[in-house]
Protein backbone atom coordinates (compact mmCIF):
# COMPACT_ATOMS: atom_id res chain seq x y z
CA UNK A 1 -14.77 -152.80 -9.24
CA UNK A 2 -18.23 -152.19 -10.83
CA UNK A 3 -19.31 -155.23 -9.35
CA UNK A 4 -18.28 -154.49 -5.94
CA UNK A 5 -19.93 -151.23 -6.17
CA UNK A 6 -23.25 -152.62 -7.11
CA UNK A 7 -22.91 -155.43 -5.07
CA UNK A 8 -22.55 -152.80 -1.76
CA UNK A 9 -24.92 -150.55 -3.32
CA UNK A 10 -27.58 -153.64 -2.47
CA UNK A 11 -26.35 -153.92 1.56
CA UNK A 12 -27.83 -151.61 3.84
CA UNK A 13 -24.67 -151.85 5.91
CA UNK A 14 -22.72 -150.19 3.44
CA UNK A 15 -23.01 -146.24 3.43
CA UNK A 16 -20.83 -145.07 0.95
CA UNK A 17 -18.31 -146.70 -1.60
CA UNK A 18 -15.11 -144.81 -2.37
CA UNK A 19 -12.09 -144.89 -5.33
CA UNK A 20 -8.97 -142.75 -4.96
CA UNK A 21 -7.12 -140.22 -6.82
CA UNK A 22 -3.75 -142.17 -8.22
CA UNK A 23 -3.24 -142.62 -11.57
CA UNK A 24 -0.53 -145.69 -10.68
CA UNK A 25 -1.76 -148.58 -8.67
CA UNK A 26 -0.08 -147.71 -5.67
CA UNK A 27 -1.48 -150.49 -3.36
CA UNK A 28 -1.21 -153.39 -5.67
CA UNK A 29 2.25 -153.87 -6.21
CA UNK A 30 6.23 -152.45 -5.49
CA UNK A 31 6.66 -150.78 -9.18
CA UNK A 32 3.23 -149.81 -9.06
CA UNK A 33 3.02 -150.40 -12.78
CA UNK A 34 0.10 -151.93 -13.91
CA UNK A 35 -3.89 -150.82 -14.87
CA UNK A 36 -5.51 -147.71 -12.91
CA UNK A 37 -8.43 -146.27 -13.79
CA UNK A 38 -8.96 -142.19 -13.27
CA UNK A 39 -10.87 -141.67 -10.42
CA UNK A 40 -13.31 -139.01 -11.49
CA UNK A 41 -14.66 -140.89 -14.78
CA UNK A 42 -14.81 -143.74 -12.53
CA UNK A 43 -16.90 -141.45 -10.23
CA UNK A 44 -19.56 -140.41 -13.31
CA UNK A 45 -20.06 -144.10 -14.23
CA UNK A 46 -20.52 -145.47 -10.79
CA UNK A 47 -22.84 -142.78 -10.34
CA UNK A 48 -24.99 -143.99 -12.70
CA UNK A 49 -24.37 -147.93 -12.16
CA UNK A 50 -25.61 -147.78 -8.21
CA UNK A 51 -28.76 -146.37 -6.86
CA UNK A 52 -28.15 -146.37 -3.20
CA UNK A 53 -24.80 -145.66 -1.68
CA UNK A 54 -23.11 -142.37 -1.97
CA UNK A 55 -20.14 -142.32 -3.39
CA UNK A 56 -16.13 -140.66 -3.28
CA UNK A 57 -13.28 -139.90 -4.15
CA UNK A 58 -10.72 -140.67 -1.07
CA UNK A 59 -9.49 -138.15 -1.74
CA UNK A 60 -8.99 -135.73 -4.84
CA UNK A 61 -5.46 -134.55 -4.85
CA UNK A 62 -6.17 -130.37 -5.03
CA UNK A 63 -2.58 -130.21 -7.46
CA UNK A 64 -4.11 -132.73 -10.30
CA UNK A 65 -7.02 -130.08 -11.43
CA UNK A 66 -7.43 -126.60 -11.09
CA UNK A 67 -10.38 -126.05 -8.61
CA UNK A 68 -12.83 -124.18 -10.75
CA UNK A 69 -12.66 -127.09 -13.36
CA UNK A 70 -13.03 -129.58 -10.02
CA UNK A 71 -16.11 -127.73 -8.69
CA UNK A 72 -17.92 -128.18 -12.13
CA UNK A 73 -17.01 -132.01 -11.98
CA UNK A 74 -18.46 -132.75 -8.92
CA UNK A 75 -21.33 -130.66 -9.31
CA UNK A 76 -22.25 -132.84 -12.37
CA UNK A 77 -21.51 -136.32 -10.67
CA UNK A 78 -23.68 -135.02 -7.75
CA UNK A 79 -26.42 -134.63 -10.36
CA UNK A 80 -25.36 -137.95 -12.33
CA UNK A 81 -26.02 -139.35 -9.12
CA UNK A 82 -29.07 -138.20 -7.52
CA UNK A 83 -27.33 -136.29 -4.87
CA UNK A 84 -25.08 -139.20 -3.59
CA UNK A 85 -21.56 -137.67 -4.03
CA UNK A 86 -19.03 -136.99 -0.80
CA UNK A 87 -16.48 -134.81 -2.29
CA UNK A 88 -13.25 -135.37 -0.84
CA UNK A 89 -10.14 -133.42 -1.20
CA UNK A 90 -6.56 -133.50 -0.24
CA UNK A 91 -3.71 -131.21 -0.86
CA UNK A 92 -1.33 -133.85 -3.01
CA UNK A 93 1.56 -135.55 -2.70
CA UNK A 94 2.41 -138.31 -4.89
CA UNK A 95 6.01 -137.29 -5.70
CA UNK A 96 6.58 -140.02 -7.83
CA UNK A 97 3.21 -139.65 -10.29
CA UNK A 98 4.11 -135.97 -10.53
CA UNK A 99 7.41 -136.60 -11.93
CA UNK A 100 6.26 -138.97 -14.20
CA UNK A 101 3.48 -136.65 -15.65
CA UNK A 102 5.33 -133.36 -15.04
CA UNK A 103 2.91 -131.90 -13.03
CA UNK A 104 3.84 -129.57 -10.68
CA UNK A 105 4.45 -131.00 -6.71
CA UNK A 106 4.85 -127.40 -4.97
CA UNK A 107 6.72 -127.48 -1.29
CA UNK A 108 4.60 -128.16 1.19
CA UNK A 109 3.65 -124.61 2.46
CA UNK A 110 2.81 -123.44 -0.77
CA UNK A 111 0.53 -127.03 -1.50
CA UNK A 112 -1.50 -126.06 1.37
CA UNK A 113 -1.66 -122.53 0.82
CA UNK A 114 -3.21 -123.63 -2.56
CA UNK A 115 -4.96 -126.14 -0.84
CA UNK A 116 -6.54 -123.86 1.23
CA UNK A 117 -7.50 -121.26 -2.07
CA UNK A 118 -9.21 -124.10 -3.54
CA UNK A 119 -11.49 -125.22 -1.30
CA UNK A 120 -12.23 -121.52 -0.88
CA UNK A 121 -12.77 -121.34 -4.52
CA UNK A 122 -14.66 -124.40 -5.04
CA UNK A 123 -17.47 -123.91 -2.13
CA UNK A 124 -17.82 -120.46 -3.25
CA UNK A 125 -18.49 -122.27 -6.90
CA UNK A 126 -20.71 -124.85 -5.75
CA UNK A 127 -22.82 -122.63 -3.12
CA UNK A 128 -22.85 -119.25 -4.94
CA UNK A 129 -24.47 -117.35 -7.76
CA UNK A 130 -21.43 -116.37 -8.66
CA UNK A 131 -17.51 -116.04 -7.19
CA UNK A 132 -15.02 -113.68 -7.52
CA UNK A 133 -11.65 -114.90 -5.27
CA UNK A 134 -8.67 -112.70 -5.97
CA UNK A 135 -6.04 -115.36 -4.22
CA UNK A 136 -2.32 -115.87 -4.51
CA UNK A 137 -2.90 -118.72 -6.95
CA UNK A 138 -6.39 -118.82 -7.68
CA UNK A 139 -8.31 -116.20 -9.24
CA UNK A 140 -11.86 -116.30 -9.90
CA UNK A 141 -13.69 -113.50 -11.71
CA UNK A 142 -17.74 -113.27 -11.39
CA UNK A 143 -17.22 -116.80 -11.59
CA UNK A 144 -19.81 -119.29 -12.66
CA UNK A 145 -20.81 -123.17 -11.90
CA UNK A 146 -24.10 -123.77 -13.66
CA UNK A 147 -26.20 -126.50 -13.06
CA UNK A 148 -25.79 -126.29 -9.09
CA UNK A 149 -25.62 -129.61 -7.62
CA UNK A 150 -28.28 -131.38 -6.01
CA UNK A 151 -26.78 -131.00 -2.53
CA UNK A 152 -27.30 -127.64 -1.23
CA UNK A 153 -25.19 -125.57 -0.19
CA UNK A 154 -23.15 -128.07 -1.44
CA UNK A 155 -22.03 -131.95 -1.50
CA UNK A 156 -20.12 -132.86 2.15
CA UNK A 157 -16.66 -132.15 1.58
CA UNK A 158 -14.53 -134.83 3.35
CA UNK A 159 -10.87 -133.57 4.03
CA UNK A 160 -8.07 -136.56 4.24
CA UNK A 161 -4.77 -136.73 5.98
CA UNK A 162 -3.74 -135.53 9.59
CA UNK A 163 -1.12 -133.31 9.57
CA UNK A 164 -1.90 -131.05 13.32
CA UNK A 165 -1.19 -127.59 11.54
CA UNK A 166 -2.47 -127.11 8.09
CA UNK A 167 -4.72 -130.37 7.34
CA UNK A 168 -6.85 -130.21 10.58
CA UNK A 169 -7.02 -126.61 10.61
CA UNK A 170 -8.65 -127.24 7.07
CA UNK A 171 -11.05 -130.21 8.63
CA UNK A 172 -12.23 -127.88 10.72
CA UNK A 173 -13.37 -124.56 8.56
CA UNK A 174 -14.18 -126.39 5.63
CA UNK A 175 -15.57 -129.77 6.58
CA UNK A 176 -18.03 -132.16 6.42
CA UNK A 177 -16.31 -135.74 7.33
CA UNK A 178 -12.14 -135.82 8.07
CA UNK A 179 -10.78 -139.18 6.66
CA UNK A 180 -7.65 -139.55 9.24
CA UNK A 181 -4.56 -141.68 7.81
CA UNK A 182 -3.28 -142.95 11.08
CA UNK A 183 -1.93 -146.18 12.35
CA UNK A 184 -4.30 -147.31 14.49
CA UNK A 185 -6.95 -146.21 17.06
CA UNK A 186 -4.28 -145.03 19.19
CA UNK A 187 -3.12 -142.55 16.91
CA UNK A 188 -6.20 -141.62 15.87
CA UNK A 189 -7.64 -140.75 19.38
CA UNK A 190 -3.98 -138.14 19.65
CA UNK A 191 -5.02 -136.76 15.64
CA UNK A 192 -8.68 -136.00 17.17
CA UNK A 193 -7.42 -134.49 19.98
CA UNK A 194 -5.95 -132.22 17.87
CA UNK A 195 -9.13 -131.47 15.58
CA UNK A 196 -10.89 -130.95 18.58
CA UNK A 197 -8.21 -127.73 19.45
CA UNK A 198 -8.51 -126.18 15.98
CA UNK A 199 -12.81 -126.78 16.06
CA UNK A 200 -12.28 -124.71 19.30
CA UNK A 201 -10.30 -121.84 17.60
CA UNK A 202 -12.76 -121.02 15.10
CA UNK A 203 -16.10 -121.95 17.37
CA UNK A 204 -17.01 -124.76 15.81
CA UNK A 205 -18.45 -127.91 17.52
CA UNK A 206 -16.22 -131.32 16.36
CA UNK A 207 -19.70 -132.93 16.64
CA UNK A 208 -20.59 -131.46 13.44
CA UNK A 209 -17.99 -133.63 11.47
CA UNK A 210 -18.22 -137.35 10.72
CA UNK A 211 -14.63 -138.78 11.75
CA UNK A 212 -13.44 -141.94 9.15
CA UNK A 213 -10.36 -144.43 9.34
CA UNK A 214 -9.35 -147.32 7.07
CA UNK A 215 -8.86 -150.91 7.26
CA UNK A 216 -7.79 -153.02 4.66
CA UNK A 217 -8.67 -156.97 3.42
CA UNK A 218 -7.95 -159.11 0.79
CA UNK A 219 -8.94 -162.11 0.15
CA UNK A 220 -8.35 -164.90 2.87
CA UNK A 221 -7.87 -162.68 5.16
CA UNK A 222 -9.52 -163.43 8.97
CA UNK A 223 -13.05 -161.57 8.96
CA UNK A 224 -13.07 -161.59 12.58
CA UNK A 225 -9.82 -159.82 12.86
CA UNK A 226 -11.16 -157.55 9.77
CA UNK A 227 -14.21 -157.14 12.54
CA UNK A 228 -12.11 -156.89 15.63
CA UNK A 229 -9.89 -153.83 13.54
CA UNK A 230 -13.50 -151.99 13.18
CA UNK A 231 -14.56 -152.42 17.00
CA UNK A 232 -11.37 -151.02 18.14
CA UNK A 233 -11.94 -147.72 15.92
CA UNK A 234 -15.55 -147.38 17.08
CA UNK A 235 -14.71 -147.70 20.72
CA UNK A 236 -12.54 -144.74 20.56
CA UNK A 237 -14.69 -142.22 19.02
CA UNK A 238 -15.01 -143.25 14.79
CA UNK A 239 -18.11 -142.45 13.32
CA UNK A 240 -17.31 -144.34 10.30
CA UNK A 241 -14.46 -147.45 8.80
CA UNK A 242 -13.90 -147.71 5.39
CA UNK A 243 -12.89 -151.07 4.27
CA UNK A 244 -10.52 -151.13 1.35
CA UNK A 245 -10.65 -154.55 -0.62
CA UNK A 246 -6.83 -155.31 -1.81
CA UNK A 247 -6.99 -156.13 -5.62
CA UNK A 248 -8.10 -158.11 -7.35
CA UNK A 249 -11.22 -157.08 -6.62
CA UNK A 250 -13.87 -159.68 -5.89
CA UNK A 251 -17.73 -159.02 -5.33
CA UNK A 252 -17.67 -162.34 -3.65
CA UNK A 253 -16.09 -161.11 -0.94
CA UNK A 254 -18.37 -157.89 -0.44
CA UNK A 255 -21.30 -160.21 1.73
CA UNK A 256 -19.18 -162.07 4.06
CA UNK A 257 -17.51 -158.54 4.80
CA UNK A 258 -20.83 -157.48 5.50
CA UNK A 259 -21.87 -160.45 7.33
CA UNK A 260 -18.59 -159.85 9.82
CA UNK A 261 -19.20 -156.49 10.23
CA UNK A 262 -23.00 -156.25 10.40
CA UNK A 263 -23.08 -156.84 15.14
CA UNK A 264 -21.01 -153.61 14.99
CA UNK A 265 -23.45 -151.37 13.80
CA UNK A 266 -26.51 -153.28 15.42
């Protein structure tokens, strides 16, 4: 994974590289047993190991960390990295790595009420002097994140996930970039349909927000399909595609990607 990250970190093409917050390989295999790195020591050392792209977490799951300790994390990897980090954040809801680690997996109401507290919580953190939130579930007394990071008021905060009520209501008070998990361009234009309604509740222009999807490759894989996947999200509105590489994860693979992608963005 190093490897891929430096090796994007040298293509212009590439904007931003990104990991994700699972602590079983979820993608790799049907047990999902196997080797997965934690995403936010992963985020420190890739910090340090590229120069260039910014780099994420896609995305932090809110129920793995209590906000307050999250806010102090990413204001340090923003400073590990020059000012590089997109801090994305999610509400949870890995049943299955919850059980496993006995951590709690609230219902969904209360996940996004909490949700909702944190990212309160952790802009206040990151932006202010100090915070005091008196919340259902997150209380912050004359709180205090010291250093500040380099991003002011504070690193872009990309929200993931598309639920119409609570998620995209989030995406569009708190911010920054909305990675949408949808099925396809189709879906996608219906989901930002949607974000455009709850922008126009609270007066904010949907401009304002840099709108993501995924693809995925692996290796072998046609690059002109991998290409023609891309086109079809940027013809309906996506400001940005995130290409996951399946494992195991080649850097051989991270130029030809490039190479098949590279008329899109010219």
């Amino acid at each position: 994974m190093l490897d891929v990250w430096r090796a994007a970190d040298e293509i212009e093409l590439f904007e931003s590289a990104w990991n994700f917050d699972h602590f079983y390989p979820i993608f790799a295999n049907t047990d999902h047993a196997g080797p997965c790195l934690e995403a936010w020591s992963m985020l420190a050392a890739m910090a340090q190991a590229t120069t260039r792209i910014r780099i994420g977490c896609q995305v932090t799951g809110m129920i793995y960390r209590h906000p307050a300790v999250l806010a102090n994390m990413a204001a340090t990897v923003d400073i590990i990295s020059g000012g590089r980090l997109e801090l994305g954040l999610g509400a949870g809801w890995n049943e299955e790595e919850c059980d496993a680690y006995g951590i709690p997996l609230p219902p969904l109401k209360e996940r996004f009420d909490r949700f909702d507290e944190g990212l309160e919580a952790i802009v206040g953190l990151l932006s202010n002097e100090t915070t005091t939130l008196t919340g259902r579930y997150v209380r912050l007394t004359e709180a205090r994140c010291e250093p500040k990071p380099v991003q002011r008021p504070h690193p872009p905060i990309t929200i993931g996930g598309s639920g119409p009520t609570r998620t995209l209501r989030a995406v569009a008070r708190w911010a920054q970039q909305w990675n949408a998990q949808v099925s396809g361009p189709d879906d996608w234009v219906e989901k930002h349909a949607v974000l455009q309604q709850r922008c126009a509740e609270i007066g904010r222009d949907p401009a304002e927000i840099t709108c993501s999807a995924n693809i995925r490759y692996a290796a072998g894989d046609d690059l002109g399909a991998l290409a023609d996947r891309a086109a079809a999200y940027g013809d309906v509105g996506v400001d940005l595609v995130v290409v996951g590489i399946v494992a195991p994860h080649d850097a051989k693979l991270v130029e030809p990607i490039a190479n098949a992608l590279a008329p899109l963005a010219a």
